[in-house]
N, C-alpha and C. Protein backbone atom coordinates (compact mmCIF):
# COMPACT_ATOMS: atom_id res chain seq x y z
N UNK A 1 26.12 50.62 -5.58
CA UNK A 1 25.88 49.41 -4.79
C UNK A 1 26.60 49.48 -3.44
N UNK A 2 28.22 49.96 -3.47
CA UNK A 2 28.71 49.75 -2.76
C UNK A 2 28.03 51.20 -1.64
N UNK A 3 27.30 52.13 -1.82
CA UNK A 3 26.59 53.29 -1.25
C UNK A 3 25.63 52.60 -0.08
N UNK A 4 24.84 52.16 -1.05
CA UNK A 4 23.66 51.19 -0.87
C UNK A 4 24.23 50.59 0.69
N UNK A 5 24.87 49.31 0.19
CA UNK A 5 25.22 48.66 1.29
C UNK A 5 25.81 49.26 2.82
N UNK A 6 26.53 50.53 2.28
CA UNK A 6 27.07 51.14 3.19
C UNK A 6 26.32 52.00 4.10
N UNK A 7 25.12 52.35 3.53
CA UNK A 7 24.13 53.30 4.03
C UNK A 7 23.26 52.27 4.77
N UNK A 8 22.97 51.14 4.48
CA UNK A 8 22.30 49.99 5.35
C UNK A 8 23.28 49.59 6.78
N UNK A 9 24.58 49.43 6.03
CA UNK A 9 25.33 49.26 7.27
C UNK A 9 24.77 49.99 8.76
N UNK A 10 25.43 51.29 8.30
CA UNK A 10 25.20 52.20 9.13
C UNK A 10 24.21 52.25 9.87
N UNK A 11 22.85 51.94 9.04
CA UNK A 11 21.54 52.10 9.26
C UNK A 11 21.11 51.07 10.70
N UNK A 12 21.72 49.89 9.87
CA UNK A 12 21.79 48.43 11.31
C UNK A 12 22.33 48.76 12.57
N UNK A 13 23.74 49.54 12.53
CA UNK A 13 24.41 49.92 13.33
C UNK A 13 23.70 50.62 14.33
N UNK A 14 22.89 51.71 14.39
CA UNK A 14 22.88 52.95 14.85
C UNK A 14 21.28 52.18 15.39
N UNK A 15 20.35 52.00 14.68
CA UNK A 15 18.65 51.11 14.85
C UNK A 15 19.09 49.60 16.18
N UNK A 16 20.27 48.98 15.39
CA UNK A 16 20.24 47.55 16.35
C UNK A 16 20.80 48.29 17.84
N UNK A 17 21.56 49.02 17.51
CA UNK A 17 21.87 49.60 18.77
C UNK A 17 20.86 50.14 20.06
N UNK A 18 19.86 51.00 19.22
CA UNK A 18 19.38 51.63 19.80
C UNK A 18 17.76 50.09 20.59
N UNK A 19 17.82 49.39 19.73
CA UNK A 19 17.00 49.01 19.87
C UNK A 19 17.50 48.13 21.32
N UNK A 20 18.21 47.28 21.12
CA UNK A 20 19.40 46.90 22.14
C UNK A 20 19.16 47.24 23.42
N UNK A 21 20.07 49.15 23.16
CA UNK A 21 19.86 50.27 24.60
C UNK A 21 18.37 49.93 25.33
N UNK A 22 17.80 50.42 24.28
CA UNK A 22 16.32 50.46 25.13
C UNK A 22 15.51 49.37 25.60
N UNK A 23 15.55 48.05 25.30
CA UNK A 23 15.18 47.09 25.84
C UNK A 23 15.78 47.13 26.88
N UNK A 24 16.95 47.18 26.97
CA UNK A 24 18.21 46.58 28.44
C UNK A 24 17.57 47.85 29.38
N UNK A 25 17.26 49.05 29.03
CA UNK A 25 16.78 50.20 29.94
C UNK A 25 15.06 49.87 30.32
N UNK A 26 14.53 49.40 29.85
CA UNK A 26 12.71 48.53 29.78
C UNK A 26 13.04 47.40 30.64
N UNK A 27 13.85 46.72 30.74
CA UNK A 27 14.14 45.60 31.94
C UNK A 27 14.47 46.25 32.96
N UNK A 28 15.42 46.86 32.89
CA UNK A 28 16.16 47.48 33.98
C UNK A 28 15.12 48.20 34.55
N UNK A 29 14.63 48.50 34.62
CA UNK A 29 13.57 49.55 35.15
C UNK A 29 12.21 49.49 35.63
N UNK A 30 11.40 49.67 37.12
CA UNK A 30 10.80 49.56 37.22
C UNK A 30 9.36 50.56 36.87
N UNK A 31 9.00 50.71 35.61
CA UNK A 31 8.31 52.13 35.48
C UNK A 31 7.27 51.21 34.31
N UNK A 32 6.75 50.17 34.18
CA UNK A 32 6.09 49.39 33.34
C UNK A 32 4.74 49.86 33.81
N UNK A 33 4.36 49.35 34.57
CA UNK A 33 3.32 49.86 35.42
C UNK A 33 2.87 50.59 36.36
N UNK A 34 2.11 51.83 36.74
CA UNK A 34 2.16 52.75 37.49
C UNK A 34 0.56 52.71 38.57
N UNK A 35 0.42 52.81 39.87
CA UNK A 35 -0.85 52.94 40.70
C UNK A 35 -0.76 54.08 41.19
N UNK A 36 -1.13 55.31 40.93
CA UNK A 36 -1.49 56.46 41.86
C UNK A 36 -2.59 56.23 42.64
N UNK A 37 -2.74 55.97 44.08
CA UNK A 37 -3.52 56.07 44.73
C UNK A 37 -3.67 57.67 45.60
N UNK A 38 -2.89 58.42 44.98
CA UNK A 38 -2.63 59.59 45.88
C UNK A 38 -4.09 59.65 47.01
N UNK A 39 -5.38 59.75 45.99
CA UNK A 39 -6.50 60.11 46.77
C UNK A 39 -6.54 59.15 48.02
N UNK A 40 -6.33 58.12 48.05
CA UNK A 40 -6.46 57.24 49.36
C UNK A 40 -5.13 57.92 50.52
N UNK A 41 -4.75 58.57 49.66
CA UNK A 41 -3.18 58.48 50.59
C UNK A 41 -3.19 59.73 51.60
N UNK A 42 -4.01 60.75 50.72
CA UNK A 42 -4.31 62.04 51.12
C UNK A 42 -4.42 62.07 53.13
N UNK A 43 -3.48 62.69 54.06
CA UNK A 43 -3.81 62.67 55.39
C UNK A 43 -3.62 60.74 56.17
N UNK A 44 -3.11 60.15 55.06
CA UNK A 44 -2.52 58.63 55.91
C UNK A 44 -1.15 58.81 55.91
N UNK A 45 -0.59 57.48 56.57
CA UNK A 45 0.75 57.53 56.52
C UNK A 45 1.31 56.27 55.81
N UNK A 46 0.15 55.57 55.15
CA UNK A 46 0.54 54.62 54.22
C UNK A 46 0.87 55.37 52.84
N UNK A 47 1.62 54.55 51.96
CA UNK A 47 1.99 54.68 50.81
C UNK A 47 1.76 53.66 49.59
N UNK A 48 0.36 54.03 49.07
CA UNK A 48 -0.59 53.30 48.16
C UNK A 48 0.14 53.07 47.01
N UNK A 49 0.47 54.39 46.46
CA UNK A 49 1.28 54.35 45.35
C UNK A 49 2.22 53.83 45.14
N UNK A 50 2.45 53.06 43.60
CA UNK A 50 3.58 52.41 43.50
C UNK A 50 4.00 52.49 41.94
N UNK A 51 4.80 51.79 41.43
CA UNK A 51 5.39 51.78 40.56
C UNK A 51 6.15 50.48 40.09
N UNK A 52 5.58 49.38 39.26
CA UNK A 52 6.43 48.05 39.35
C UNK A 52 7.15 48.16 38.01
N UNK A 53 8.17 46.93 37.83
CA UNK A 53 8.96 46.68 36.73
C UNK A 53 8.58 44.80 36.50
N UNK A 54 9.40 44.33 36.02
CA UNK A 54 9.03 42.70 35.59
C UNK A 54 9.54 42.16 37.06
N UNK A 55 10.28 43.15 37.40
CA UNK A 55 11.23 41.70 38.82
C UNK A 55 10.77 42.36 40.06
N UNK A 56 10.53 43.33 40.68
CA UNK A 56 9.76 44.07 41.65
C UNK A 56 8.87 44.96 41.56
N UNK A 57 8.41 45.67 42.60
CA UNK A 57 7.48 46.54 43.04
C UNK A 57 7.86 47.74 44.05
N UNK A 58 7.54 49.22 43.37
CA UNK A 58 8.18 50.36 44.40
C UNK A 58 7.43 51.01 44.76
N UNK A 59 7.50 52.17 45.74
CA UNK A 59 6.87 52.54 46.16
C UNK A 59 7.47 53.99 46.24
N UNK A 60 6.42 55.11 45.93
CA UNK A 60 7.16 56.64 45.65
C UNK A 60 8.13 56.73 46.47
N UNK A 61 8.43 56.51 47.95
CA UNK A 61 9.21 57.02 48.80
C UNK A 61 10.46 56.10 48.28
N UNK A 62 10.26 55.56 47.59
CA UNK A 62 11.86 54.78 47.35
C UNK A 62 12.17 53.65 47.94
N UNK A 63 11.41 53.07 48.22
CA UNK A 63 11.57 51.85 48.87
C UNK A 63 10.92 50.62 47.93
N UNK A 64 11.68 49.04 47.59
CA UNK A 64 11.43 48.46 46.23
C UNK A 64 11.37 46.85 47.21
N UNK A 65 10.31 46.40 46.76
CA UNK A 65 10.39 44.67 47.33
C UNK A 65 10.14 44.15 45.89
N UNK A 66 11.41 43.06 45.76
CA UNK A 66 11.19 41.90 44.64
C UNK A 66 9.84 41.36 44.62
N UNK A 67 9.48 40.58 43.20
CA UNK A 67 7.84 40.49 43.13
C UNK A 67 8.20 38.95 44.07
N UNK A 68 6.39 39.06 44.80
CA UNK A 68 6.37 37.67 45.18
C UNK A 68 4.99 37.48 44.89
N UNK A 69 4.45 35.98 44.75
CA UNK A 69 3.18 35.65 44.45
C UNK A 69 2.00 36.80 45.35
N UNK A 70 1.15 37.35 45.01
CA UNK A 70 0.60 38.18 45.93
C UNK A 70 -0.77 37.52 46.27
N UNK A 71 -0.76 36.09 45.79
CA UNK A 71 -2.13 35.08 46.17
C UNK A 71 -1.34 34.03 47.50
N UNK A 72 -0.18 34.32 47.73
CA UNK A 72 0.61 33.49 49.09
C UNK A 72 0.78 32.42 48.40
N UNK A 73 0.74 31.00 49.23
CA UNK A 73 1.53 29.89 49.10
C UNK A 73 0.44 28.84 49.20
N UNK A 74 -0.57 28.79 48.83
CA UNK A 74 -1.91 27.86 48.98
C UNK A 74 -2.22 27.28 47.67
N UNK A 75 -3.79 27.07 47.66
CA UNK A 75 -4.22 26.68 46.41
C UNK A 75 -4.88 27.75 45.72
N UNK A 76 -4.32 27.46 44.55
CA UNK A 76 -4.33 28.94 43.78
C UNK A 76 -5.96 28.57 42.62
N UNK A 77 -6.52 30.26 42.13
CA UNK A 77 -7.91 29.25 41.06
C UNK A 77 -6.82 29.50 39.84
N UNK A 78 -7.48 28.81 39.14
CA UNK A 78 -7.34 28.68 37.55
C UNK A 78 -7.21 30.29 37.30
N UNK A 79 -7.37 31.48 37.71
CA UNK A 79 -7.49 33.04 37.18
C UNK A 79 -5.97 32.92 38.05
N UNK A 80 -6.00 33.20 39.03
CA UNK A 80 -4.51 33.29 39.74
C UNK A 80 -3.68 32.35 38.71
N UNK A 81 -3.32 31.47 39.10
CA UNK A 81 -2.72 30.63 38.17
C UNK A 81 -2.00 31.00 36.74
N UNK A 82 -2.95 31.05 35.81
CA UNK A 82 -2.72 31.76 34.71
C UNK A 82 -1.81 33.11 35.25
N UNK A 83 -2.30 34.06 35.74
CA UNK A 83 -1.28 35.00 36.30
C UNK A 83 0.03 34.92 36.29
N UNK A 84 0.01 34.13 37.45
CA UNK A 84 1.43 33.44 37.58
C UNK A 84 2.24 32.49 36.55
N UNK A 85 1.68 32.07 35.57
CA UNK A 85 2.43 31.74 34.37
C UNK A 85 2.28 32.50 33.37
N UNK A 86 1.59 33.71 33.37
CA UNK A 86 2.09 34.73 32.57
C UNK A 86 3.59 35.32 32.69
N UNK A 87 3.20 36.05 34.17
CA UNK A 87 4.41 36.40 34.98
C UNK A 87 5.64 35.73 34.66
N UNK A 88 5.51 34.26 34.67
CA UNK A 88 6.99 33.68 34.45
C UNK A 88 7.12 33.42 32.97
N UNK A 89 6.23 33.77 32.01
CA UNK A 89 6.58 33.83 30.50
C UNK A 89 7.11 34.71 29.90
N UNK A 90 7.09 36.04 30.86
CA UNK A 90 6.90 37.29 30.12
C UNK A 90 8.37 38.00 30.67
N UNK A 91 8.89 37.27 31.97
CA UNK A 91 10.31 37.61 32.50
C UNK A 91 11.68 36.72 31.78
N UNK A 92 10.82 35.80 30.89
CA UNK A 92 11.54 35.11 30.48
C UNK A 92 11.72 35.69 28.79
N UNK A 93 10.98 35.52 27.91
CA UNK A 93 10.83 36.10 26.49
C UNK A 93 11.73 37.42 26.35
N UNK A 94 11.52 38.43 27.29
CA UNK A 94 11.92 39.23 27.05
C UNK A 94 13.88 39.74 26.98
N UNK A 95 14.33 38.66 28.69
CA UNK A 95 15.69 38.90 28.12
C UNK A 95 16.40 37.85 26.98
N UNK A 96 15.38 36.71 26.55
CA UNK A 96 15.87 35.80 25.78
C UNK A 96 15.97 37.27 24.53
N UNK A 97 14.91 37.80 24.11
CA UNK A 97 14.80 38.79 23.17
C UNK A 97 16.84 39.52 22.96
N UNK A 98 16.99 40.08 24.31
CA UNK A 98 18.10 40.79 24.16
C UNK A 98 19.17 39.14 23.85
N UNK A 99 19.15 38.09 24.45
CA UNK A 99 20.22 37.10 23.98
C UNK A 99 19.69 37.08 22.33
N UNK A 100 19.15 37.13 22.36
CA UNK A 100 19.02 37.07 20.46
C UNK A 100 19.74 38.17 19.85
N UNK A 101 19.21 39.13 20.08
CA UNK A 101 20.14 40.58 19.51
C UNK A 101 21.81 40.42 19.93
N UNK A 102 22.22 40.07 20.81
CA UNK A 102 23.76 40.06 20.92
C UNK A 102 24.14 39.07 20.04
N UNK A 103 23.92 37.80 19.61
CA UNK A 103 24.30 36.72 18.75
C UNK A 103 23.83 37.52 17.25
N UNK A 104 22.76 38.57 16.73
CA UNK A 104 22.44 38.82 15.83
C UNK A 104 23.37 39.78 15.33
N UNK A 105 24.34 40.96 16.26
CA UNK A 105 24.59 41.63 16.48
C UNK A 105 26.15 41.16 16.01
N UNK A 106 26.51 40.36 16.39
CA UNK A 106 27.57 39.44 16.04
C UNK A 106 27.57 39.21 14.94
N UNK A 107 26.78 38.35 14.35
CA UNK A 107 26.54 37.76 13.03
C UNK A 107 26.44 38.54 11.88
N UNK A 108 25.81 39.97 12.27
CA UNK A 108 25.19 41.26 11.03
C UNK A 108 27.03 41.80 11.37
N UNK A 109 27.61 42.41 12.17
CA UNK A 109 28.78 42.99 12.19
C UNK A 109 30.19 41.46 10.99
N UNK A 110 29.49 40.20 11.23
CA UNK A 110 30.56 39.52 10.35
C UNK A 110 30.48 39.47 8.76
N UNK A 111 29.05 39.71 8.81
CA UNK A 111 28.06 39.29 7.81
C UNK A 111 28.00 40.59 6.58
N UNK A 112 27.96 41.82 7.41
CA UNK A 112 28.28 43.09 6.63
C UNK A 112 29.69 43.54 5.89
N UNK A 113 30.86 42.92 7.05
CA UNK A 113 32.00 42.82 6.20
C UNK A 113 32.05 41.72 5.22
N UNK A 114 31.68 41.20 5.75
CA UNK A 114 31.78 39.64 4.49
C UNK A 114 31.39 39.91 2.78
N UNK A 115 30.02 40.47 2.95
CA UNK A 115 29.18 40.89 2.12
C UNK A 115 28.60 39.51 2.26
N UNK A 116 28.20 38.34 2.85
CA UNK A 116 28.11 37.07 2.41
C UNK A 116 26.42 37.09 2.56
N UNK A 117 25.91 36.49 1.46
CA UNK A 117 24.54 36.43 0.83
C UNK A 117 23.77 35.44 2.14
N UNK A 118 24.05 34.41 2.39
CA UNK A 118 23.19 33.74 3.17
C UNK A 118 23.47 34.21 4.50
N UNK A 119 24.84 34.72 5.58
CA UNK A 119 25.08 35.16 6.55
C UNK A 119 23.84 36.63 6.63
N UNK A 120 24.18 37.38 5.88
CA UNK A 120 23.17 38.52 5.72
C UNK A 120 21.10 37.66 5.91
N UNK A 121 21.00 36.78 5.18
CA UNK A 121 20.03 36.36 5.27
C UNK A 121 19.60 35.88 6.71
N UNK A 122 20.44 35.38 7.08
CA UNK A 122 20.15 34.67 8.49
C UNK A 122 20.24 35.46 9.74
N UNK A 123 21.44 36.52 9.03
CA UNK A 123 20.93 37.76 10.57
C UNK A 123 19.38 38.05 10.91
N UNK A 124 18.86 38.40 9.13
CA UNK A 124 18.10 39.05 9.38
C UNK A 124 16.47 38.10 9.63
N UNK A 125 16.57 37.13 9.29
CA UNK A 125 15.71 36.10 10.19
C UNK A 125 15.70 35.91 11.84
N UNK A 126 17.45 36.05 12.14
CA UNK A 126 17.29 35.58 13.66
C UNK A 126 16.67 37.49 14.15
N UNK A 127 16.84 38.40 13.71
CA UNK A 127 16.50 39.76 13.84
C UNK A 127 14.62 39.62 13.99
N UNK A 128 14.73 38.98 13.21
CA UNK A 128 12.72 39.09 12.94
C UNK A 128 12.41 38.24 13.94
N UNK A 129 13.13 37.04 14.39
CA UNK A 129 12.55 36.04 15.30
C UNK A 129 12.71 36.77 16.78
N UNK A 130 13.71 37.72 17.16
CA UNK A 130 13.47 38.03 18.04
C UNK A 130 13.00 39.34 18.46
N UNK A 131 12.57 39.92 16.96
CA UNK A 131 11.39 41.01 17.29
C UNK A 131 10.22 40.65 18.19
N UNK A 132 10.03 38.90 17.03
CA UNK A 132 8.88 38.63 17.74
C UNK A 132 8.54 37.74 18.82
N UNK A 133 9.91 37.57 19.29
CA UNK A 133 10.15 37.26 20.86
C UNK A 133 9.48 38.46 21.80
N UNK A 134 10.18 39.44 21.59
CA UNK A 134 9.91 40.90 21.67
C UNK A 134 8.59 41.28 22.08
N UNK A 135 8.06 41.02 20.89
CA UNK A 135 6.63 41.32 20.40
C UNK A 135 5.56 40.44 21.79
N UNK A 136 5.90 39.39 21.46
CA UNK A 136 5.27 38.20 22.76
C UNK A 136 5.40 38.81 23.99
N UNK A 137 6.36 39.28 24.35
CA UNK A 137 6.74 39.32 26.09
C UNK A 137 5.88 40.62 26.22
N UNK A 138 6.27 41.77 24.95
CA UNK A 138 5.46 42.87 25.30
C UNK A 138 3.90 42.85 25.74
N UNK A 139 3.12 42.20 24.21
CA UNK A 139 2.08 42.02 24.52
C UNK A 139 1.40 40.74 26.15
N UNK A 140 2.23 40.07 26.05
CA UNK A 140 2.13 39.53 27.11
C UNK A 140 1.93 39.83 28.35
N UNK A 141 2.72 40.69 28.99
CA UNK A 141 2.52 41.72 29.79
C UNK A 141 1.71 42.65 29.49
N UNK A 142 1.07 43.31 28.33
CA UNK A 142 -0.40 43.93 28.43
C UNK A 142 -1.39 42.98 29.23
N UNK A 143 -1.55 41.77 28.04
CA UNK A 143 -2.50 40.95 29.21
C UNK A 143 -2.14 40.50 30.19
N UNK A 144 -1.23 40.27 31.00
CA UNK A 144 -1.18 39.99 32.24
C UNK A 144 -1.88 41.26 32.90
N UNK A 145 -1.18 42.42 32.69
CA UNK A 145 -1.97 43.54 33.69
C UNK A 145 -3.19 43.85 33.33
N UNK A 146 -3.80 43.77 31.89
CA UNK A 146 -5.54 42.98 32.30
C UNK A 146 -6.15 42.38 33.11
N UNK A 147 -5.39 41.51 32.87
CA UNK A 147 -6.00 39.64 33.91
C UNK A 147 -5.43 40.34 35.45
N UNK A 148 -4.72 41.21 35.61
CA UNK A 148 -4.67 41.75 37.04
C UNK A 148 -5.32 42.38 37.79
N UNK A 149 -5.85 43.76 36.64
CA UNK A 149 -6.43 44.14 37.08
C UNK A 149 -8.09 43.79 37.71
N UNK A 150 -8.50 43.29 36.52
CA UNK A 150 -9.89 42.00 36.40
C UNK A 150 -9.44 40.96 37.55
N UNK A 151 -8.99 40.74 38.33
CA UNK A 151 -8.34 39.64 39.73
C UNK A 151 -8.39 40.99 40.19
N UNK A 152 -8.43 42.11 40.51
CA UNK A 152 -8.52 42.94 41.39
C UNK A 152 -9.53 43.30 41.75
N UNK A 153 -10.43 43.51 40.75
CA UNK A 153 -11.70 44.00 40.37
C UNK A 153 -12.63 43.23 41.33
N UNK A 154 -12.22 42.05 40.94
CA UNK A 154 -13.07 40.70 41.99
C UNK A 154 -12.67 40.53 43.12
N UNK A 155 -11.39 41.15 43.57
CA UNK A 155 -11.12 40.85 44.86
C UNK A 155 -11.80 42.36 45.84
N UNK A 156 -11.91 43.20 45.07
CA UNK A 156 -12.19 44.67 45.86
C UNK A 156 -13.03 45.43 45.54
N UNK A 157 -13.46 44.94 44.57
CA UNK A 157 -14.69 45.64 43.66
C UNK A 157 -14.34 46.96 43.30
N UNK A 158 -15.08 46.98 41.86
CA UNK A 158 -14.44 48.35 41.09
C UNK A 158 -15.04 49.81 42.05
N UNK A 159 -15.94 49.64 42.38
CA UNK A 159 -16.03 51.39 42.89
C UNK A 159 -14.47 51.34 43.92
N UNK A 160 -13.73 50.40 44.39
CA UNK A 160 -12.56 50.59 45.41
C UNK A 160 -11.53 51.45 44.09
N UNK A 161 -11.58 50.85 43.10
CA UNK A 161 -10.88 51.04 42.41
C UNK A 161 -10.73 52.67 41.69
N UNK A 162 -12.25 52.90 41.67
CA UNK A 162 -12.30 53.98 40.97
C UNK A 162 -11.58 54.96 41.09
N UNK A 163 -10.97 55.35 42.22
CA UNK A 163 -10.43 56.46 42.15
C UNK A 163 -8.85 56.58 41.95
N UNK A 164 -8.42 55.16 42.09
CA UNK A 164 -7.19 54.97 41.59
C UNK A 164 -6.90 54.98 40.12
N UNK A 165 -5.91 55.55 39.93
CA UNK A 165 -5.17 56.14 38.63
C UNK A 165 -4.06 55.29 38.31
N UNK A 166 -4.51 54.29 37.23
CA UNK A 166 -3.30 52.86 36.90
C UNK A 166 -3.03 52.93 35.60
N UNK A 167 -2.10 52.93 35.25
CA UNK A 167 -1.56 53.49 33.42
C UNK A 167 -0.10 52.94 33.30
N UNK A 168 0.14 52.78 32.29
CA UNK A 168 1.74 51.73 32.35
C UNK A 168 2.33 52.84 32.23
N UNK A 169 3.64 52.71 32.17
CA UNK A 169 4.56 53.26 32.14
C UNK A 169 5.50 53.88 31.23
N UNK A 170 6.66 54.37 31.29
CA UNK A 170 7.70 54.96 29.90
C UNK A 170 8.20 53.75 29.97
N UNK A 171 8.64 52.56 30.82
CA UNK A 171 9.61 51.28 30.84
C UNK A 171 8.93 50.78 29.59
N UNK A 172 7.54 50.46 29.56
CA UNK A 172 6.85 49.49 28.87
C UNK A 172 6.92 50.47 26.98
N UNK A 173 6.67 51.76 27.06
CA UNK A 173 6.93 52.54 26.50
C UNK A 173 8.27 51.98 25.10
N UNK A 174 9.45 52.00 26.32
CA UNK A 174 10.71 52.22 26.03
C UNK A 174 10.56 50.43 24.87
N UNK A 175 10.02 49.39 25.74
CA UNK A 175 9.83 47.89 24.72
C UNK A 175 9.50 47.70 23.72
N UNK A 176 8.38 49.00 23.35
CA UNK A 176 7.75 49.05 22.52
C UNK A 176 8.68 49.39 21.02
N UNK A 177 9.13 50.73 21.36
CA UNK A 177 10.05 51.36 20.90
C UNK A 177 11.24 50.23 20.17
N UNK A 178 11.83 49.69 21.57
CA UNK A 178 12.86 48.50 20.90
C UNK A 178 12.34 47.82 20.01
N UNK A 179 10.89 47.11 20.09
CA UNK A 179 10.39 46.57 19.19
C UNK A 179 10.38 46.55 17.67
N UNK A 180 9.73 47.82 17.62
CA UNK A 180 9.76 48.34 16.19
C UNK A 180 10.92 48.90 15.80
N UNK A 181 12.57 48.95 16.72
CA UNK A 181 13.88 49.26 16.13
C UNK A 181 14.32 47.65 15.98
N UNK A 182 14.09 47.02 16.31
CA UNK A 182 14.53 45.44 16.22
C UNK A 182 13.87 44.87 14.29
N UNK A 183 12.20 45.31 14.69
CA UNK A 183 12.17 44.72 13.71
C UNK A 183 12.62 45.79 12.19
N UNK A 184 12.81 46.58 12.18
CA UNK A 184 13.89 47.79 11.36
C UNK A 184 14.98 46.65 11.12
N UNK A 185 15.76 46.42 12.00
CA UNK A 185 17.27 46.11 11.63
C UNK A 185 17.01 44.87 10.91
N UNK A 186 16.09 44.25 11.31
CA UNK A 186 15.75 42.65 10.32
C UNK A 186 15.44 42.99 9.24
N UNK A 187 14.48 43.62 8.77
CA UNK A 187 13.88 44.70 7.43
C UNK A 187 15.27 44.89 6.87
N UNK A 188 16.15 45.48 7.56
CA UNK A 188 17.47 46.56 6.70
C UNK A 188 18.45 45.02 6.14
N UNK A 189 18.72 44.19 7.19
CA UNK A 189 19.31 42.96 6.62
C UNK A 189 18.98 42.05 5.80
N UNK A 190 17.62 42.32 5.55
CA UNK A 190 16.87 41.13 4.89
C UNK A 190 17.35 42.10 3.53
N UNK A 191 16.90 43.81 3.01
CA UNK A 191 17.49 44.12 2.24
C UNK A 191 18.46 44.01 1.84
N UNK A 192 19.60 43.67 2.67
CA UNK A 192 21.29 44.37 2.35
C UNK A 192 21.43 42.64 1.85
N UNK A 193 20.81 41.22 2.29
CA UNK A 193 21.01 39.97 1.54
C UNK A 193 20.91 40.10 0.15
N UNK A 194 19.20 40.64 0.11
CA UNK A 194 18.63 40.80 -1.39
C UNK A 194 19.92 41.66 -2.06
N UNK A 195 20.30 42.70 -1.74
CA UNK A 195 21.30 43.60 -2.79
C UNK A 195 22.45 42.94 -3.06
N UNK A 196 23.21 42.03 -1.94
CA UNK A 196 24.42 41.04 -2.57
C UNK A 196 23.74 40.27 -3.07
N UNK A 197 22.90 39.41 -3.50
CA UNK A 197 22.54 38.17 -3.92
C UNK A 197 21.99 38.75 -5.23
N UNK A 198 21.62 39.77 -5.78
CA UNK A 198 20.96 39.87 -7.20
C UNK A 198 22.42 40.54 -7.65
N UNK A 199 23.50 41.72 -6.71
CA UNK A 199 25.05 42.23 -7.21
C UNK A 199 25.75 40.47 -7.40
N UNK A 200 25.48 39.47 -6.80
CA UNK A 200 25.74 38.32 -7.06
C UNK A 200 25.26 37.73 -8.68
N UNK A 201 24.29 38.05 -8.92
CA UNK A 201 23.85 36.79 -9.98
C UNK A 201 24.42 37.60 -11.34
N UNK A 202 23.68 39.49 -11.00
CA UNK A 202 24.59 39.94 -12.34
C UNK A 202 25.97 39.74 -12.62
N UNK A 203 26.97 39.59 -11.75
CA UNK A 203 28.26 38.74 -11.62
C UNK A 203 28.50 37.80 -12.78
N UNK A 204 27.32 36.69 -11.91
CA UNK A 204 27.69 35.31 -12.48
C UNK A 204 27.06 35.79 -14.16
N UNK A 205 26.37 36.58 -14.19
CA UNK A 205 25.46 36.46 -15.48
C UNK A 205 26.49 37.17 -16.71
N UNK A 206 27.47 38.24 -16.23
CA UNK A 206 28.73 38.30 -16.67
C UNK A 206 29.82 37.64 -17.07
């Protein structure tokens, strides 16, 4: 039993961690979304290509402007719109995600020494709730850069488009990843409750 628990420990340790790292490196980073326009670029002296993250937009040569509405300051349609409250759903979910893991992170490190049956339980709930915090912001940001691209489509028409090369990124990559290590560590806690709480009852049943 006492193996058991100890091998879960570990298990939380090393998964919540990692899951943790890589979200905070998926924010940090602008590599979510990628535009190769090389072919337009070929013999100009503009620089098509870019590279965004949730909070700005770069450009190969290294140069980065914070995001700003890219419909200006007017009246926006119902397609813009939506956009823009994607945008502000999806910058938001995601570091709430990491405030969840530090309070969870807390709680599983008190909760594992404790051995305590309901503390263990509740890590691993607040663990699952903010997988699927997680889960939201990720997918969220898929469809936003749908609904972007489709607002592009209409603004420039797809043959403009065609030859540009748009594919997300390792950032978005890296969320994913956290994702499915987040929801691991909820899985491993929700186990390590179940193993004190039944090492509990044979106890009492003693």
């Amino acid at each position: 039993m006492k193996l058991t628990l100890s091998a879960l420990a570990i298990f939380v340790a090393l998964v919540g961690v990692l899951s943790f790292v890589f979200l905070v490196v998926a924010i940090g980073t602008d590599f979510w979304y990628i535009i190769d326009a090389s072919k337009w670029e070929h013999g100009a002296s503009t620089h098509l290509s870019s590279h965004s993250g949730l909070w700005r937009t770069c450009n190969f040569n290294g140069s980065c402007s914070p995001f700003i509405s890219p419909f200006g300051a007017g009246n926006f349609t119902d397609s813009q719109r939506q956009l823009l409250n994607m945008h502000a759903a999806f910058v938001v979910l995601l570091p709430l995600s990491l405030i969840l893991m530090v309070f969870g992170g807390m709680a599983g490190f008190v909760s594992i020494l404790a051995r305590a049956y309901m503390l263990l339980l509740m890590t691993g709930v607040l663990f699952l709730f903010g997988s699927l915090v997680t889960l939201a912001g990720v997918s969220l940001y898929v469809a936003y850069s749908a609904a972007a691209f489709k607002e592009a489509v209409c603004l420039f028409g797809r043959k403009k488009l065609e030859s540009i090369d748009i594919h997300f990124g390792w950032s978005l990559a890296l969320a994913w990843i956290s994702f499915i290590a987040e929801l691991l560590t909820s899985i491993a806690f929700l186990l390590a409750s179940r193993i004190v709480g039944l090492k509990r009852r044979q106890e009492q049943g003693i």
